[in-house]
PDB file of N, CA and C in Angstrom:
ATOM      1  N   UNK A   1      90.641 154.511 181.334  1.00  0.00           N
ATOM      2  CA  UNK A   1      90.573 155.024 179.987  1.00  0.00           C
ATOM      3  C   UNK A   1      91.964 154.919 179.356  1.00  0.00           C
ATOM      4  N   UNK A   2      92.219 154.343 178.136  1.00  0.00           N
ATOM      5  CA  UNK A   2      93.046 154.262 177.518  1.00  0.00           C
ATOM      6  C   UNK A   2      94.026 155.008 176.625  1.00  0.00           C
ATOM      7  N   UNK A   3      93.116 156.175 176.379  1.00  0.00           N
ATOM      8  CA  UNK A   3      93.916 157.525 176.311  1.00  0.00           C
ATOM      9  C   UNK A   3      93.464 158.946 177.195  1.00  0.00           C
ATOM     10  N   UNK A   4      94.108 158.937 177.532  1.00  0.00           N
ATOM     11  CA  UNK A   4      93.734 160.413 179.060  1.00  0.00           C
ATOM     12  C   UNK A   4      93.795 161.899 177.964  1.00  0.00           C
ATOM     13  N   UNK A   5      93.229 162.090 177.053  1.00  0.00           N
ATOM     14  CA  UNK A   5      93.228 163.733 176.376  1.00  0.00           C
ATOM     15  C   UNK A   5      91.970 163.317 175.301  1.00  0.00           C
ATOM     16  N   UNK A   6      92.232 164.429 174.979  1.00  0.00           N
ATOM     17  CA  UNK A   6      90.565 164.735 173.596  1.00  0.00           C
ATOM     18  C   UNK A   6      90.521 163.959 172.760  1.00  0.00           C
ATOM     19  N   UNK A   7      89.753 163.368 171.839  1.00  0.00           N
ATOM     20  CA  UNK A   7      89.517 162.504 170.790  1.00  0.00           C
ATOM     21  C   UNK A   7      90.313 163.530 169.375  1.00  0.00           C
ATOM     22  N   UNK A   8      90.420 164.790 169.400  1.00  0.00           N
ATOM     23  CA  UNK A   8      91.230 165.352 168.316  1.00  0.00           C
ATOM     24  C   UNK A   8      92.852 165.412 168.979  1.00  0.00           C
ATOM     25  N   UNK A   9      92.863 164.875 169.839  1.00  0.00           N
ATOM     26  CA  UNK A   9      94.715 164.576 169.903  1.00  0.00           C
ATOM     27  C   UNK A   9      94.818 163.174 169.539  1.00  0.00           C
ATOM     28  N   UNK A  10      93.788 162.050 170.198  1.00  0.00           N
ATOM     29  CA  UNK A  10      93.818 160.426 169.238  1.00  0.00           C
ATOM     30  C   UNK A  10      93.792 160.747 168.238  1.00  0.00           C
ATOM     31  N   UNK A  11      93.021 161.462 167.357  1.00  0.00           N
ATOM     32  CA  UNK A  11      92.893 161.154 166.137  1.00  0.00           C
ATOM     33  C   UNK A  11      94.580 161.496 165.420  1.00  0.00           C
ATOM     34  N   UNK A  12      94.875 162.603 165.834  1.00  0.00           N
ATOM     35  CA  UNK A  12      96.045 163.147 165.113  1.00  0.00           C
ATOM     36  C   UNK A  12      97.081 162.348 165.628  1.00  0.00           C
ATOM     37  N   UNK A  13      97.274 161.719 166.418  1.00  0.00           N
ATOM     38  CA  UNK A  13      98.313 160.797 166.896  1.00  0.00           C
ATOM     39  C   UNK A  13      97.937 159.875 166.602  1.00  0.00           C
ATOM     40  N   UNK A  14      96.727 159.119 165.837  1.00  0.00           N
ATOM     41  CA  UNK A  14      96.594 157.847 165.233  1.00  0.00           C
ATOM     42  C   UNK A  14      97.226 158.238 163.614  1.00  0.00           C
ATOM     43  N   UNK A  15      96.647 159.055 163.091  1.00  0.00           N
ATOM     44  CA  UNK A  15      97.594 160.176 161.666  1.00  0.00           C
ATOM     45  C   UNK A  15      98.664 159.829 161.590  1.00  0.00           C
ATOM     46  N   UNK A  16      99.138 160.712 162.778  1.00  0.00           N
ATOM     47  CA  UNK A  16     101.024 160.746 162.885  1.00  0.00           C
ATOM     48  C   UNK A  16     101.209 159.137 162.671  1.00  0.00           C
ATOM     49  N   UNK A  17     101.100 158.108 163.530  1.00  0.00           N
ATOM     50  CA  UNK A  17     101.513 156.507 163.682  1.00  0.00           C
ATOM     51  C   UNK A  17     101.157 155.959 162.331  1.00  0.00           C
ATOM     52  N   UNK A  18     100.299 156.185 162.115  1.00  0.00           N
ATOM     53  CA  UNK A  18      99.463 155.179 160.298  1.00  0.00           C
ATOM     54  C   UNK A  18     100.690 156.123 159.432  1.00  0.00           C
ATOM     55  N   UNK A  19     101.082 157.379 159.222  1.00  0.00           N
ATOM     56  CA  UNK A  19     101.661 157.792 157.873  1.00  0.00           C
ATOM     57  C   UNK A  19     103.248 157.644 158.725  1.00  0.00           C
ATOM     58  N   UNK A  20     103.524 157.044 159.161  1.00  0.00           N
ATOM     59  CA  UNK A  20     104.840 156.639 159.351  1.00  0.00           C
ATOM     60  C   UNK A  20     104.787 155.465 159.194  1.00  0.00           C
ATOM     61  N   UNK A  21     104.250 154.715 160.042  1.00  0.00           N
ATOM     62  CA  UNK A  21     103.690 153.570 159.105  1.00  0.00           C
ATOM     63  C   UNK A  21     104.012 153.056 157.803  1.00  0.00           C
ATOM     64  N   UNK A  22     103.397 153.874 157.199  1.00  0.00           N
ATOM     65  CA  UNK A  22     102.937 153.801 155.499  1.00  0.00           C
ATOM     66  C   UNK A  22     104.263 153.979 154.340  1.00  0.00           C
ATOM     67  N   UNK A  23     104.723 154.967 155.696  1.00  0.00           N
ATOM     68  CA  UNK A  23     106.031 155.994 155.391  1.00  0.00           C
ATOM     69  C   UNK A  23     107.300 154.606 155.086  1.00  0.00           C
ATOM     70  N   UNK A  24     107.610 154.094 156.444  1.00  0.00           N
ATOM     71  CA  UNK A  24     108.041 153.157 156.279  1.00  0.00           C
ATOM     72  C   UNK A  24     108.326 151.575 155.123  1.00  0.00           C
ATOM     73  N   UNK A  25     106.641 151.619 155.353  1.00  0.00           N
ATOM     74  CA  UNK A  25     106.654 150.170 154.163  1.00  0.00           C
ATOM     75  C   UNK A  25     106.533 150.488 152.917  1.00  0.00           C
ATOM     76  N   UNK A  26     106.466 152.343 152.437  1.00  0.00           N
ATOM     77  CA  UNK A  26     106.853 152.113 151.190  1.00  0.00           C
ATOM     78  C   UNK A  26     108.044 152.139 150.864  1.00  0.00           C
ATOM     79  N   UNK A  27     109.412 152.214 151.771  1.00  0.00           N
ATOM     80  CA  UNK A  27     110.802 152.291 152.118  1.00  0.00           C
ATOM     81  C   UNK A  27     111.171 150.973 151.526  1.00  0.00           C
ATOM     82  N   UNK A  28     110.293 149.939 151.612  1.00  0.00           N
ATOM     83  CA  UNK A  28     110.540 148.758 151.949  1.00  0.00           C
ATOM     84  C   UNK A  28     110.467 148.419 150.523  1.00  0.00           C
ATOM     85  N   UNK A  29     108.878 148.796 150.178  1.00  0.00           N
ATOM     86  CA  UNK A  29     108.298 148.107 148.840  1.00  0.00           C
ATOM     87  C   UNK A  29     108.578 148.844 147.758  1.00  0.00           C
ATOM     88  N   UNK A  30     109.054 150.485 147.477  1.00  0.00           N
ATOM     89  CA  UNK A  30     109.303 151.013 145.957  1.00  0.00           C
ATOM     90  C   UNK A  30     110.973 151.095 147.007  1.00  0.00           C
ATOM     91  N   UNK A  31     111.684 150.547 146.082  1.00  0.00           N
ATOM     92  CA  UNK A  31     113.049 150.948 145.627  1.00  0.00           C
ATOM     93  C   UNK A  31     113.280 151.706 145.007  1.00  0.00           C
ATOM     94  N   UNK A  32     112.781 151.895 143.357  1.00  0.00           N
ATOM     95  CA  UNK A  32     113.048 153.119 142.876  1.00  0.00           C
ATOM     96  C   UNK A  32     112.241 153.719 142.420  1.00  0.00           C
ATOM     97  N   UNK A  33     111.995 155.120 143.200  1.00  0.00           N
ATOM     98  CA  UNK A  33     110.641 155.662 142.894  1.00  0.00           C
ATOM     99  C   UNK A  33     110.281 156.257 141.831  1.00  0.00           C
ATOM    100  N   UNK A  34     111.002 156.214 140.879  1.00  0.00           N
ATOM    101  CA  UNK A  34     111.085 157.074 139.748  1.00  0.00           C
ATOM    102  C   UNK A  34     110.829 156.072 138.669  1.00  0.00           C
ATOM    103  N   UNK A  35     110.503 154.849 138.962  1.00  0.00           N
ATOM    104  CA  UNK A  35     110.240 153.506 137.913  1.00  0.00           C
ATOM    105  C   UNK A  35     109.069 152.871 138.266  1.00  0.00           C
ATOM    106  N   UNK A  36     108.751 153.306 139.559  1.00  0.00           N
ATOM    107  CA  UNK A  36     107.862 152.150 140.452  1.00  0.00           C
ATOM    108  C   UNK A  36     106.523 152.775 140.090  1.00  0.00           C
ATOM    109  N   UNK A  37     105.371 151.919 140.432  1.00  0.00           N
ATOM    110  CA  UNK A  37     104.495 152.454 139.641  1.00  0.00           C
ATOM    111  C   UNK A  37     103.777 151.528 140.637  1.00  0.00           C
ATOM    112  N   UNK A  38     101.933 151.760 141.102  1.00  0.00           N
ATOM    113  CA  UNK A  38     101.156 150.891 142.091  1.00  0.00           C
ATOM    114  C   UNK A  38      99.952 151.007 141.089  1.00  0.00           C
ATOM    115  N   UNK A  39      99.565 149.894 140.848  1.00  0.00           N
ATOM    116  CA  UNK A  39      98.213 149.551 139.673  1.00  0.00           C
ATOM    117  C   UNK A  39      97.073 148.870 140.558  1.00  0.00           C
ATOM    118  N   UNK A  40      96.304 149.351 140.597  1.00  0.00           N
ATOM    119  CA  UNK A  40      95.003 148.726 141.051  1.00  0.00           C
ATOM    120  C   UNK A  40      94.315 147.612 140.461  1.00  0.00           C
ATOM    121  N   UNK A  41      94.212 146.294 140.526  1.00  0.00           N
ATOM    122  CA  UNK A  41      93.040 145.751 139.854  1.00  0.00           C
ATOM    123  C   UNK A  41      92.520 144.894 140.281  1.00  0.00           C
ATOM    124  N   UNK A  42      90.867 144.404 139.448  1.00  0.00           N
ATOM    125  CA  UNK A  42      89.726 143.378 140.304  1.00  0.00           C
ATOM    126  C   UNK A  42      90.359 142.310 140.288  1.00  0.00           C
ATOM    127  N   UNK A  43      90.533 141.628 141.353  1.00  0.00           N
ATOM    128  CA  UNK A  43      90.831 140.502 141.486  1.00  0.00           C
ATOM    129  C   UNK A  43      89.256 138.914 141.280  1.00  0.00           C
ATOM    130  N   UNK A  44      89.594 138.193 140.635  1.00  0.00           N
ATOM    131  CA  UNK A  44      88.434 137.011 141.017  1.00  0.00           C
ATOM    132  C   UNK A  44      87.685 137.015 141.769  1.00  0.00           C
ATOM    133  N   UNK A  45      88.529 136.976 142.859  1.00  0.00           N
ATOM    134  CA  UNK A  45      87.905 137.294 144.422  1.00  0.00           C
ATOM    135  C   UNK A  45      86.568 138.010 144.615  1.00  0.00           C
ATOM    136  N   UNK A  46      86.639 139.406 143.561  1.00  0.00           N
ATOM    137  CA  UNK A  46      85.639 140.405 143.858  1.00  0.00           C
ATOM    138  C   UNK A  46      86.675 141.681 144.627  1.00  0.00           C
ATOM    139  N   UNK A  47      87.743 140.979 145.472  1.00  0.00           N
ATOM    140  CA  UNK A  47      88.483 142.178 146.100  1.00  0.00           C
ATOM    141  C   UNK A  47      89.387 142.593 145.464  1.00  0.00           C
ATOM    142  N   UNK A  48      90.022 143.764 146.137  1.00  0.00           N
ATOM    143  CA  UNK A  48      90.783 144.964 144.980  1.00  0.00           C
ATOM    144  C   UNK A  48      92.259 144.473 145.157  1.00  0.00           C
ATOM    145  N   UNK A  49      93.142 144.115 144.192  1.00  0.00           N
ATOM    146  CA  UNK A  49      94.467 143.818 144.486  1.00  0.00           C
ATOM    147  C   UNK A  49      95.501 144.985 143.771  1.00  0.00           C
ATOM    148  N   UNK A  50      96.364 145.249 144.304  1.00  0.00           N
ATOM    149  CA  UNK A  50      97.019 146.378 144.213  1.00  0.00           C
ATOM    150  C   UNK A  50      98.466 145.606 143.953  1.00  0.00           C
ATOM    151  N   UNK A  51      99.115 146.034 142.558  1.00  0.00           N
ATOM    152  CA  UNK A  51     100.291 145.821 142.317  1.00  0.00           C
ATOM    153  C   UNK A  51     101.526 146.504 142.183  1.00  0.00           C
ATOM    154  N   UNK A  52     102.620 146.522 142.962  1.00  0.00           N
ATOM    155  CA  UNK A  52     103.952 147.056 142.501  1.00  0.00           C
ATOM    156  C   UNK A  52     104.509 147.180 141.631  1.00  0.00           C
ATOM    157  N   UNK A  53     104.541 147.689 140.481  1.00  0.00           N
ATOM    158  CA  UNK A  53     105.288 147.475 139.098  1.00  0.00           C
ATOM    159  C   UNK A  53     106.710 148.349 139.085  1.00  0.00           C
ATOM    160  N   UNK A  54     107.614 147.725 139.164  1.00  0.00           N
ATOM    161  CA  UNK A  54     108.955 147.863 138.728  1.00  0.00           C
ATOM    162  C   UNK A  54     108.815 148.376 136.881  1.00  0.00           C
ATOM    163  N   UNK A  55     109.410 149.346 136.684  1.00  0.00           N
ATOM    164  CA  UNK A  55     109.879 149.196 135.268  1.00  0.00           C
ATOM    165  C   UNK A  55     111.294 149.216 134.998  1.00  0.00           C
ATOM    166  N   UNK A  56     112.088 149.572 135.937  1.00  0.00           N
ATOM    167  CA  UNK A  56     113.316 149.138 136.124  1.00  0.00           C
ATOM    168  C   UNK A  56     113.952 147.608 136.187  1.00  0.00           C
ATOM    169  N   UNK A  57     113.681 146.739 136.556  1.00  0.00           N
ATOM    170  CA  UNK A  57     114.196 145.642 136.613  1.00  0.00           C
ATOM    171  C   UNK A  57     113.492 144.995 135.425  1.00  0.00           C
ATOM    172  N   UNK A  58     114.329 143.942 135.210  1.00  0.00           N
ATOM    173  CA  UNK A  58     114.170 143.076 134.017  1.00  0.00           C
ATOM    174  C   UNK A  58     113.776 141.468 134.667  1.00  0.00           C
ATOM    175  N   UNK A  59     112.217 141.577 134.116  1.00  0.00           N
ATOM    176  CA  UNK A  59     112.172 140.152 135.089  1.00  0.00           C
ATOM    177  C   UNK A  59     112.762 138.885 134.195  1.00  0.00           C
ATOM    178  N   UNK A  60     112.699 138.026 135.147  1.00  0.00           N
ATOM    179  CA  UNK A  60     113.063 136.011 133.699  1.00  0.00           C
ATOM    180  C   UNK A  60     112.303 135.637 134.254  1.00  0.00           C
ATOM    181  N   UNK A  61     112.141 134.732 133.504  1.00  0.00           N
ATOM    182  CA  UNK A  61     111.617 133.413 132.997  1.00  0.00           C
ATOM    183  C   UNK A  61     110.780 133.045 133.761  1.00  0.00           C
ATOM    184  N   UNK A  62     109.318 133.317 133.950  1.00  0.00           N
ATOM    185  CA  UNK A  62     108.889 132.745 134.877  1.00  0.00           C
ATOM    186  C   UNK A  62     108.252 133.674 136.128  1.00  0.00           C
ATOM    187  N   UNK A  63     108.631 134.990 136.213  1.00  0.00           N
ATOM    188  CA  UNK A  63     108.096 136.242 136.860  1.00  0.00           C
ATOM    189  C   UNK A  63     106.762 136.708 136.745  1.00  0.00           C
ATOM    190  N   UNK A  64     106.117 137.075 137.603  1.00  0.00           N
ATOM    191  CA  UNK A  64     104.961 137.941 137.089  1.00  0.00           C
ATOM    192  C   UNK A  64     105.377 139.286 136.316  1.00  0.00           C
ATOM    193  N   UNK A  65     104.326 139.830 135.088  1.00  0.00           N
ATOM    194  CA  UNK A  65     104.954 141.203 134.550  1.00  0.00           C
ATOM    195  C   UNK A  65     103.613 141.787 133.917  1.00  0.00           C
ATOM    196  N   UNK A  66     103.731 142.770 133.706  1.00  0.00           N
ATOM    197  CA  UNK A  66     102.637 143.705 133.225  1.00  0.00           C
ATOM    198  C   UNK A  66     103.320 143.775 131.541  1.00  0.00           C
ATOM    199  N   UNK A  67     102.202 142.918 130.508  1.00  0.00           N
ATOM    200  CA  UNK A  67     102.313 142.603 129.147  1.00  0.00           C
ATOM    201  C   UNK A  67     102.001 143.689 128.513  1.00  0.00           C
ATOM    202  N   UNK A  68     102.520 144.503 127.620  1.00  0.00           N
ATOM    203  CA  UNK A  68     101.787 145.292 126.303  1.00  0.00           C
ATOM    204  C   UNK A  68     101.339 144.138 125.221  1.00  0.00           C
ATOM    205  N   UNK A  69     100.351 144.732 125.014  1.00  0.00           N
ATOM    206  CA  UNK A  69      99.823 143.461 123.746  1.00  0.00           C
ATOM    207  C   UNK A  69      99.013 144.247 123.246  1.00  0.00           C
ATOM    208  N   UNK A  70      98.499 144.081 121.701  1.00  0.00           N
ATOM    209  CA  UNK A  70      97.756 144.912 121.083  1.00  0.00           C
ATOM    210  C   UNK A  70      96.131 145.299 121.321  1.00  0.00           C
ATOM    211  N   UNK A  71      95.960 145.270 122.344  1.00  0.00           N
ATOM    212  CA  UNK A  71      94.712 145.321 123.215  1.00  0.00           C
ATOM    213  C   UNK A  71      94.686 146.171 124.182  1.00  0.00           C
ATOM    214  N   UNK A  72      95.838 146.275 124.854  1.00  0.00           N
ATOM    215  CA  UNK A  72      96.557 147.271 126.053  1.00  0.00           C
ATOM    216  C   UNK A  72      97.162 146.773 126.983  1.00  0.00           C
ATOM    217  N   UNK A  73      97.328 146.822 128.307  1.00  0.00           N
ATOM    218  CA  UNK A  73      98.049 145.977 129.308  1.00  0.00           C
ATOM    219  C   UNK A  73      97.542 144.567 129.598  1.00  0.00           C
ATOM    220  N   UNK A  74      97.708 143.390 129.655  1.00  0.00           N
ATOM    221  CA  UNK A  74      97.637 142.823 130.556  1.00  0.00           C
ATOM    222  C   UNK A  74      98.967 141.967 131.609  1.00  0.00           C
ATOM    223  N   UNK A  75      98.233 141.325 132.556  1.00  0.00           N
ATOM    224  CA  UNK A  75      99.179 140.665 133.900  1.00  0.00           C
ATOM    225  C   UNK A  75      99.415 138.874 133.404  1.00  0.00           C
ATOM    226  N   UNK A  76     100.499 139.000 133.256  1.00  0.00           N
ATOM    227  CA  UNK A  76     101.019 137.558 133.104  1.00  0.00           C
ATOM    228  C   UNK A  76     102.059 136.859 133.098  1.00  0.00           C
ATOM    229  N   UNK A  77     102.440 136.000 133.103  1.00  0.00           N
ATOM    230  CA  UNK A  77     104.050 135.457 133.477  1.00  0.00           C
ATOM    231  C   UNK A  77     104.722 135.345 132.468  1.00  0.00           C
ATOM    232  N   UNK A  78     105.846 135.913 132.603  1.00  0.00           N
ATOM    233  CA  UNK A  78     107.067 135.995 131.075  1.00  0.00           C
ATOM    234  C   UNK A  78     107.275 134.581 130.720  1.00  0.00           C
ATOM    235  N   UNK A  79     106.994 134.059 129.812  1.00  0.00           N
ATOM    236  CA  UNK A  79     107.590 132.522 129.017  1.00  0.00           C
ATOM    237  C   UNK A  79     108.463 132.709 128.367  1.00  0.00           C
ATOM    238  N   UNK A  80     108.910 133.691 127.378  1.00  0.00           N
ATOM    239  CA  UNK A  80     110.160 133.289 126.867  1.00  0.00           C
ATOM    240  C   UNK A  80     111.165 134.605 127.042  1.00  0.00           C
ATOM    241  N   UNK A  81     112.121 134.618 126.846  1.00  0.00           N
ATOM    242  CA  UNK A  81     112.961 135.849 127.559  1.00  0.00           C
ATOM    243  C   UNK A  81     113.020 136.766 125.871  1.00  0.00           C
ATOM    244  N   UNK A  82     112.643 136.252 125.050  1.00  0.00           N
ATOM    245  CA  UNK A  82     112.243 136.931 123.506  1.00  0.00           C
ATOM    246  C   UNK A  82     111.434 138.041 123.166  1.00  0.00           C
ATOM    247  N   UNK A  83     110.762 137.914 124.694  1.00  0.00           N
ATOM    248  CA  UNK A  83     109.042 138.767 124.085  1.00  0.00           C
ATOM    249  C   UNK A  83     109.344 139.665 125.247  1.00  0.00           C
ATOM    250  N   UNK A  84     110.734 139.688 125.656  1.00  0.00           N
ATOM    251  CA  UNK A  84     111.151 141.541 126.078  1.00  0.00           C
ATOM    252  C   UNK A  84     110.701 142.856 125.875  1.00  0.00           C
ATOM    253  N   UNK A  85     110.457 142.609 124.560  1.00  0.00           N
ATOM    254  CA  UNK A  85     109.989 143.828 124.356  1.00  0.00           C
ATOM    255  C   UNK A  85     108.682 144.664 124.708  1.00  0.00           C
ATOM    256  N   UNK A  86     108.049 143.318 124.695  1.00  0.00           N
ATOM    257  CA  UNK A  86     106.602 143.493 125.131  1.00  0.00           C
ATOM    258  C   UNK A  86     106.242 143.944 126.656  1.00  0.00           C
ATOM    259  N   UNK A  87     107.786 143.457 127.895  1.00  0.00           N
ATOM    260  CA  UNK A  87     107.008 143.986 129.359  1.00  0.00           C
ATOM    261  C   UNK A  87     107.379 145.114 129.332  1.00  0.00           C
ATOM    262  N   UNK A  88     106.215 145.779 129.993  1.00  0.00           N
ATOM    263  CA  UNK A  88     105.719 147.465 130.388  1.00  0.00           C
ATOM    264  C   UNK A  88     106.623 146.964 131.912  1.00  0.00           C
ATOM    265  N   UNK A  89     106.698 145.906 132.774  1.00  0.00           N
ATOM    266  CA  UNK A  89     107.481 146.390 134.162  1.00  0.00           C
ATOM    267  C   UNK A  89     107.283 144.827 134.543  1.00  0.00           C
ATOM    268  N   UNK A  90     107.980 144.761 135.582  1.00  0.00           N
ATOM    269  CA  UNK A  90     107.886 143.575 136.122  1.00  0.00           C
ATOM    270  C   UNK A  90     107.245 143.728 137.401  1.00  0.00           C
ATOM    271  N   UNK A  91     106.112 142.621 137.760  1.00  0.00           N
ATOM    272  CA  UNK A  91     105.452 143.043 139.472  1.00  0.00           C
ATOM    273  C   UNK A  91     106.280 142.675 140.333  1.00  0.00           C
ATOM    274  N   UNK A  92     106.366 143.431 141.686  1.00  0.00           N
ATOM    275  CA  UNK A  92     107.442 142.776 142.478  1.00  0.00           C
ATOM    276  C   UNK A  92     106.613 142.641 143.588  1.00  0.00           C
ATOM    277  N   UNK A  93     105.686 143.310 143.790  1.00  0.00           N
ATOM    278  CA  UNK A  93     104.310 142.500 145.137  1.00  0.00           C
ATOM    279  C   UNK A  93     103.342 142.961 144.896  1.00  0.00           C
ATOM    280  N   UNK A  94     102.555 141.959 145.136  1.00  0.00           N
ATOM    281  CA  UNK A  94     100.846 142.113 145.001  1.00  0.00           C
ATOM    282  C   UNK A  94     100.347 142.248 146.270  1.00  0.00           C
ATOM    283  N   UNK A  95      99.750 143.059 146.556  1.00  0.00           N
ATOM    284  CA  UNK A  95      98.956 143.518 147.697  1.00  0.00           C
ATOM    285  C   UNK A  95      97.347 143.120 147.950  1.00  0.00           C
ATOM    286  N   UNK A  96      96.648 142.332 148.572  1.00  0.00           N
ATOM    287  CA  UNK A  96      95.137 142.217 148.640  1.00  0.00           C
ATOM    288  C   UNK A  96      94.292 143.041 149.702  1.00  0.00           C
ATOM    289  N   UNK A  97      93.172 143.000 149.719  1.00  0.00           N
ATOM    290  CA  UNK A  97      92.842 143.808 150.925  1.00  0.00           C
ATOM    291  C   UNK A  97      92.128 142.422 151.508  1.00  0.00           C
ATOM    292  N   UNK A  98      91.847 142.341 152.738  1.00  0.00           N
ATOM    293  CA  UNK A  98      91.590 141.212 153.461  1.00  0.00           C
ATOM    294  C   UNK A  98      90.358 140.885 153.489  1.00  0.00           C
TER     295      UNK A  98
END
């Protein structure tokens, strides 16, 4: 047997390991938590993709970014460094579920 005690000490020691875990890679992925922001949305796919949005950094030319436009948000790549005004944040990783 692969663990020698009760199924409520696995469970809580699978807990403890996953939120350190979690703990960890958001160490990794929000830098600054006070800008960073995680957006959910449908991907093509059908599956759920989850985005990092920076509003701190200033993306160029060519970045993915979360657009204000008179419609509301959308996701698209900055073309000219003019229409500044318009990004709500820049994405810095997209997440899929598998």
């Amino acid at each position: 047997m692969p663990f020698d005690s009760s199924y409520r000490d696995f469970d809580r020691q699978r807990y403890i390991d996953s939120r350190d875990f979690f703990a960890g890679l958001a160490k990794v992925i929000v830098k600054e938590p006070l800008s960073t922001h995680i957006v959910r949305i449908a991907a093509p796919s059908g599956k759920t993709r989850y985005l990092v949005v920076d509003r701190s950094k200033i993306p160029a030319e060519g970045d993915i970014a979360v657009i204000r436009t008179d419609n509301g948000l959308r996701i698209g790549r900055v073309r000219r460094l003019a229409s500044l005004k318009n990004i709500w944040g820049k994405v810095i990783w997209i997440l899929q579920e598998a």
